[in-house]
Each structure stands twice: as structure tokens, then as C-alpha cells.
PDB file of N, CA and C in Angstrom:
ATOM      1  N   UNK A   1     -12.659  11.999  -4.625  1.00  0.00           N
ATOM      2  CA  UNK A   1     -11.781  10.868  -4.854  1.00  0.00           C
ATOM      3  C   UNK A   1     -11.320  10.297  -3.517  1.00  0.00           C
ATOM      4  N   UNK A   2     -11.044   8.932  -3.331  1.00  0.00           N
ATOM      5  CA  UNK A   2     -10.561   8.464  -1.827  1.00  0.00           C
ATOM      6  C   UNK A   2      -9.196   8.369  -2.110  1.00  0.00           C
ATOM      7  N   UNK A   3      -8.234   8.441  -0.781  1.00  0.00           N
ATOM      8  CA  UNK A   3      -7.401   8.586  -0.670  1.00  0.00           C
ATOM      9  C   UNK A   3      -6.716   7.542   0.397  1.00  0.00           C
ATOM     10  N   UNK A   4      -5.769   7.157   0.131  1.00  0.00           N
ATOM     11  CA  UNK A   4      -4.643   6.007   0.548  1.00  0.00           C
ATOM     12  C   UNK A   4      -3.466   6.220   0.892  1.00  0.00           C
ATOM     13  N   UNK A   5      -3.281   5.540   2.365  1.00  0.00           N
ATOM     14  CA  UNK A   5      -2.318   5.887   2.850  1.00  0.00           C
ATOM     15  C   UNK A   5      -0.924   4.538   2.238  1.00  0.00           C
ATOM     16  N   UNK A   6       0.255   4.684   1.476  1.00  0.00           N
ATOM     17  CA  UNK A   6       0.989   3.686   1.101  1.00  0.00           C
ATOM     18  C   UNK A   6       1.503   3.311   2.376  1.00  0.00           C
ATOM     19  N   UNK A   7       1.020   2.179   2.991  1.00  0.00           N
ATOM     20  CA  UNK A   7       1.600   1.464   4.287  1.00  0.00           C
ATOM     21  C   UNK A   7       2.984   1.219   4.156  1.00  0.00           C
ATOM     22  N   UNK A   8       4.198   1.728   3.262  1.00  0.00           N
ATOM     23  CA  UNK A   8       5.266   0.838   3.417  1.00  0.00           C
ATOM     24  C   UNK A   8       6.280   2.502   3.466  1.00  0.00           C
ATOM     25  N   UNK A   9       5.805   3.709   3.199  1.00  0.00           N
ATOM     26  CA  UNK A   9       6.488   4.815   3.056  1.00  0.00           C
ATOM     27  C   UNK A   9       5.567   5.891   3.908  1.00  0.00           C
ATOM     28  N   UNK A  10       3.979   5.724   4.423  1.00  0.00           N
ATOM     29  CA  UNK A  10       3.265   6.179   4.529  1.00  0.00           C
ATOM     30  C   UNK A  10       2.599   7.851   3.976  1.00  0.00           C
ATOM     31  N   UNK A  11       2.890   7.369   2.483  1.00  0.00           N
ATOM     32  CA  UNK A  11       2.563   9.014   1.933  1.00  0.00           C
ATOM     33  C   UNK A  11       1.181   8.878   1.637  1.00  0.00           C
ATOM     34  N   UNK A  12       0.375   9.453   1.618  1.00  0.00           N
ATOM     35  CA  UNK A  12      -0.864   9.558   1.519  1.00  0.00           C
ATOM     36  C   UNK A  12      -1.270  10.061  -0.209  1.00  0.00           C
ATOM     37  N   UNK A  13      -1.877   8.748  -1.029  1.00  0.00           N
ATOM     38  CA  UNK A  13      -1.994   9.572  -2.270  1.00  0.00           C
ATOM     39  C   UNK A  13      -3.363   8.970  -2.565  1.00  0.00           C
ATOM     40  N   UNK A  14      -4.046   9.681  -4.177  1.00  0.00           N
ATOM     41  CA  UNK A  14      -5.194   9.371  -4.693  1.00  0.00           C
ATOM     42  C   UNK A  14      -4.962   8.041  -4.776  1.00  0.00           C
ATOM     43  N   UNK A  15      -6.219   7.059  -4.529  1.00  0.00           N
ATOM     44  CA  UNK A  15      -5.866   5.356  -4.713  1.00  0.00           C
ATOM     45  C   UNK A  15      -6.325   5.586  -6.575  1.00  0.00           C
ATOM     46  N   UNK A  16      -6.749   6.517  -7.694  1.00  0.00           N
ATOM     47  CA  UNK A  16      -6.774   6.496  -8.690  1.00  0.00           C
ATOM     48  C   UNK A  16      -4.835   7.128  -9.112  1.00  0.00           C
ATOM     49  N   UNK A  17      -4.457   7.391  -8.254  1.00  0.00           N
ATOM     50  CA  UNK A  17      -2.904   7.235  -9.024  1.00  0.00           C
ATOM     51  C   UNK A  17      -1.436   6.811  -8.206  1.00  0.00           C
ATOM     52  N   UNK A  18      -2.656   5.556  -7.451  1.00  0.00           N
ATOM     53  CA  UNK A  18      -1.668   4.779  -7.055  1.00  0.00           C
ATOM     54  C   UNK A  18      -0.650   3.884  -8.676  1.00  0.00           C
ATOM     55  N   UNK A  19       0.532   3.423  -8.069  1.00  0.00           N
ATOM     56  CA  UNK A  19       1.234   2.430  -9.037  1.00  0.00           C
ATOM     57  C   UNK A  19       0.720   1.242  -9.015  1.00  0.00           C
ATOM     58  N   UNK A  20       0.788   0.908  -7.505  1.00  0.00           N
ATOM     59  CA  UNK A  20       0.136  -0.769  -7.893  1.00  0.00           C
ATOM     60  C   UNK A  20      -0.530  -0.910  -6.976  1.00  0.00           C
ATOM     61  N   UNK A  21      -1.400  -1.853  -6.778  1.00  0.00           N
ATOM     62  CA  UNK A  21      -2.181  -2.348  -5.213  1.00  0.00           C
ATOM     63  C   UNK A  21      -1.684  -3.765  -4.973  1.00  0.00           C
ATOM     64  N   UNK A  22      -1.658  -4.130  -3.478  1.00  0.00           N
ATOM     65  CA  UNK A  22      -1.843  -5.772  -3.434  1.00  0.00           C
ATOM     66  C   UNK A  22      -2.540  -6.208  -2.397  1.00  0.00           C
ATOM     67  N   UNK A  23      -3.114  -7.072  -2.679  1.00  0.00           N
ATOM     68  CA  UNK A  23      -4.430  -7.974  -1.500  1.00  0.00           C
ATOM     69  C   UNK A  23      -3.987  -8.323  -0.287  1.00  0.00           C
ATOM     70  N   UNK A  24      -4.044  -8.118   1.317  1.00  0.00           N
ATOM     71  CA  UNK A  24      -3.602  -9.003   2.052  1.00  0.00           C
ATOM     72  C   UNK A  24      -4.581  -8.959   3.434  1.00  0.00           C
ATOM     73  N   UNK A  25      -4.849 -10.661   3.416  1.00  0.00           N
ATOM     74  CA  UNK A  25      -5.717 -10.778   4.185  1.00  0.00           C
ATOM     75  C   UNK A  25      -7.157 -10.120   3.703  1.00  0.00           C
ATOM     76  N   UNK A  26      -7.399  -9.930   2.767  1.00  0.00           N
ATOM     77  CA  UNK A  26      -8.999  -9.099   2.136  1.00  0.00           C
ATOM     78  C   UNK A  26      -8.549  -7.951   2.361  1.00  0.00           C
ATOM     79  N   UNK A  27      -7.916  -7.279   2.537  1.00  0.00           N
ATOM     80  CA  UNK A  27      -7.621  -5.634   2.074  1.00  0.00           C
ATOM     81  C   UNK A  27      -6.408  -5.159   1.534  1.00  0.00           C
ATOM     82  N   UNK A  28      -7.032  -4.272   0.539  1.00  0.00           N
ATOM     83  CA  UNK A  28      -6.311  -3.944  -0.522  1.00  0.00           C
ATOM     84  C   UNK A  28      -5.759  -2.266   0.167  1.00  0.00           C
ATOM     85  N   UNK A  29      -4.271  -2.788  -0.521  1.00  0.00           N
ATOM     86  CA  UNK A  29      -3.497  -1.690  -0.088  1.00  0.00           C
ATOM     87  C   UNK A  29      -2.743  -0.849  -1.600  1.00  0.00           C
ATOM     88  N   UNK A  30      -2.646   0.311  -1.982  1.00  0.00           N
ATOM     89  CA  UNK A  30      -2.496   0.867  -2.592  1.00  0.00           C
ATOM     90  C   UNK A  30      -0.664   1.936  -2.559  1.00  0.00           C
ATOM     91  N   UNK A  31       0.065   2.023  -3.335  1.00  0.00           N
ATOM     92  CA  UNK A  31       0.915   2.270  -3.411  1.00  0.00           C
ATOM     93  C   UNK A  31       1.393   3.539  -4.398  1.00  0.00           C
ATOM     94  N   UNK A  32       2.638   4.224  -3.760  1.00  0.00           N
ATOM     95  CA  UNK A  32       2.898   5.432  -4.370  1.00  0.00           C
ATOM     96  C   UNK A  32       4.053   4.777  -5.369  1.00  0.00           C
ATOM     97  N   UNK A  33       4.871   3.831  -5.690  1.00  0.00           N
ATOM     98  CA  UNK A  33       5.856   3.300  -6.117  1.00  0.00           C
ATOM     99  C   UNK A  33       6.021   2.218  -5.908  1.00  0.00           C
ATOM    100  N   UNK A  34       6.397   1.698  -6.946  1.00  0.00           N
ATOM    101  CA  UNK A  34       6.725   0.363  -7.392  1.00  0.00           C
ATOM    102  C   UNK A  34       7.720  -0.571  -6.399  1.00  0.00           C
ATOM    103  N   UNK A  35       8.818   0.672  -5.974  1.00  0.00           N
ATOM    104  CA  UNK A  35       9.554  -0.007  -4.740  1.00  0.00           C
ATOM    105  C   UNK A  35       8.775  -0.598  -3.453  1.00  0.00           C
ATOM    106  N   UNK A  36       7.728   0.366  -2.674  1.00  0.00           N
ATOM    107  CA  UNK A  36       6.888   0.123  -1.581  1.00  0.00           C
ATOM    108  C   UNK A  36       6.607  -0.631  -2.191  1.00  0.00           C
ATOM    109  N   UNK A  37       5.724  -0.960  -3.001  1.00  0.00           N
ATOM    110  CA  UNK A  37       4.584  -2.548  -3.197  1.00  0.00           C
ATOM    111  C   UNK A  37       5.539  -3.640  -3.503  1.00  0.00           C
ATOM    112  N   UNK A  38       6.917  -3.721  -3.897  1.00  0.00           N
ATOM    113  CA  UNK A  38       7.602  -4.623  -4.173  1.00  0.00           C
ATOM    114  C   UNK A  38       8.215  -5.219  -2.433  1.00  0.00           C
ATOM    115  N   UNK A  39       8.310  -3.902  -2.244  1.00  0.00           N
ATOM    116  CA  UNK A  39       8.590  -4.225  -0.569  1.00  0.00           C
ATOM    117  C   UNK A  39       7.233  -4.771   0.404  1.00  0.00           C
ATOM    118  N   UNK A  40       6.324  -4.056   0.558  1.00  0.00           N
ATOM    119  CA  UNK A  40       5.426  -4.844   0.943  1.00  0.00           C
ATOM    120  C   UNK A  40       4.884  -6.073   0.362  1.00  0.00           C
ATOM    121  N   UNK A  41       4.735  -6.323  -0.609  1.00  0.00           N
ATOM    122  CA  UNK A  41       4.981  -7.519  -1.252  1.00  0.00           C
ATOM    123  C   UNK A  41       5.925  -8.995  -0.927  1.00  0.00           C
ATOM    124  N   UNK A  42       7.280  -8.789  -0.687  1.00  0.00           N
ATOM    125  CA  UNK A  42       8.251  -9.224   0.152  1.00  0.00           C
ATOM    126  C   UNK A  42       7.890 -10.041   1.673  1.00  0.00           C
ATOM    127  N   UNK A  43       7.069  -8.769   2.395  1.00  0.00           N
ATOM    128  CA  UNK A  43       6.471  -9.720   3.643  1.00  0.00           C
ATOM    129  C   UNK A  43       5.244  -8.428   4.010  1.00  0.00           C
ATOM    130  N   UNK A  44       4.280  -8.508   3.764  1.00  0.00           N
ATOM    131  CA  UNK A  44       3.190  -8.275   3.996  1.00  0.00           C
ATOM    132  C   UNK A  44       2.523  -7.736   5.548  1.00  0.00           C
ATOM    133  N   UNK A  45       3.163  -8.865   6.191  1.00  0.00           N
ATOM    134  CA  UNK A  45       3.005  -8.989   7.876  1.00  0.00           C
ATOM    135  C   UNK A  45       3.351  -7.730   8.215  1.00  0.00           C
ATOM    136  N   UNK A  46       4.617  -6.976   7.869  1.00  0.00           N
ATOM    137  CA  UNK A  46       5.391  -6.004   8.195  1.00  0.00           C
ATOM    138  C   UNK A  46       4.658  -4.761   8.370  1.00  0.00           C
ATOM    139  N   UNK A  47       4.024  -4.549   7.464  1.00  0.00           N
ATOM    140  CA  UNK A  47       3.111  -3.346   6.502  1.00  0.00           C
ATOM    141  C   UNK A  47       1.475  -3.526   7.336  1.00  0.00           C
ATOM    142  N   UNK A  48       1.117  -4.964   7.204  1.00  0.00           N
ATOM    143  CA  UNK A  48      -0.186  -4.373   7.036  1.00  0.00           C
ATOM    144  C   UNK A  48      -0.644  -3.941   8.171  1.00  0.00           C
ATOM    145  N   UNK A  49      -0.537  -3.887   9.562  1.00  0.00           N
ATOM    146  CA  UNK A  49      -0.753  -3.719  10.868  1.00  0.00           C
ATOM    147  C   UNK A  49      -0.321  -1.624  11.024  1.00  0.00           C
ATOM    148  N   UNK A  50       0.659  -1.731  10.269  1.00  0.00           N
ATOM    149  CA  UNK A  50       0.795  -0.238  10.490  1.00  0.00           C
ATOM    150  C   UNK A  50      -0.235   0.943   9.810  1.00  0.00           C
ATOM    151  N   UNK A  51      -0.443   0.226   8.929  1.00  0.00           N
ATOM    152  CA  UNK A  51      -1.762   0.900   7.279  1.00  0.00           C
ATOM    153  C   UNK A  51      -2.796   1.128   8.504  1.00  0.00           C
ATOM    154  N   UNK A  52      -3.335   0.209   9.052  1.00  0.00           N
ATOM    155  CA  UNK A  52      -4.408   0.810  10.208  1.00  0.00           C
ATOM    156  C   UNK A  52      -4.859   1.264  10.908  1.00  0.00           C
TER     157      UNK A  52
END
């Protein structure tokens, strides 16, 4: 199974039991909770540079 780091809390979980994902810039980022993706969601910019 691959595994995903949630860019906004950085916990590392299965991307099959992530909560939500969202698109930015063509890559999809995967989430442990509804709060992180609501937060990255919010401003994107913030998050996605660190995920990498």
C-alpha cells in the first residue's frame, strides 16, 4: 500500500485511509483529518512546499 505524508500535521498514513484529498497545482495531497484538509484547503501555498 503507498503511504502519505498529511502536509498540514505531517503524520504519515495509508493514502487508502486517508479522510480526504485535495488537488494543488497537479498534486494530490492526502489527509489524516478533516481539520488538516480543511486547513490546507484555506491556503494551499502554506502546505504544499513543505509535503516535498
Amino acid at each position: 500500500m503507498a503511504k502519505a505524508k498529511d502536509p498540514v500535521c505531517g503524520m504519515v498514513i495509508e493514502e487508502s485511509d486517508a479522510v480526504g484529498t485535495s488537488e494543488h497545482e497537479g498534486k494530490r495531497y492526502h489527509f489524516c483529518s478533516k481539520d488538516c484538509k480543511k486547513e490546507f484547503d484555506e491556503s494551499p501555498e502554506d502546505y504544499a512546499d513543505k509535503a516535498r
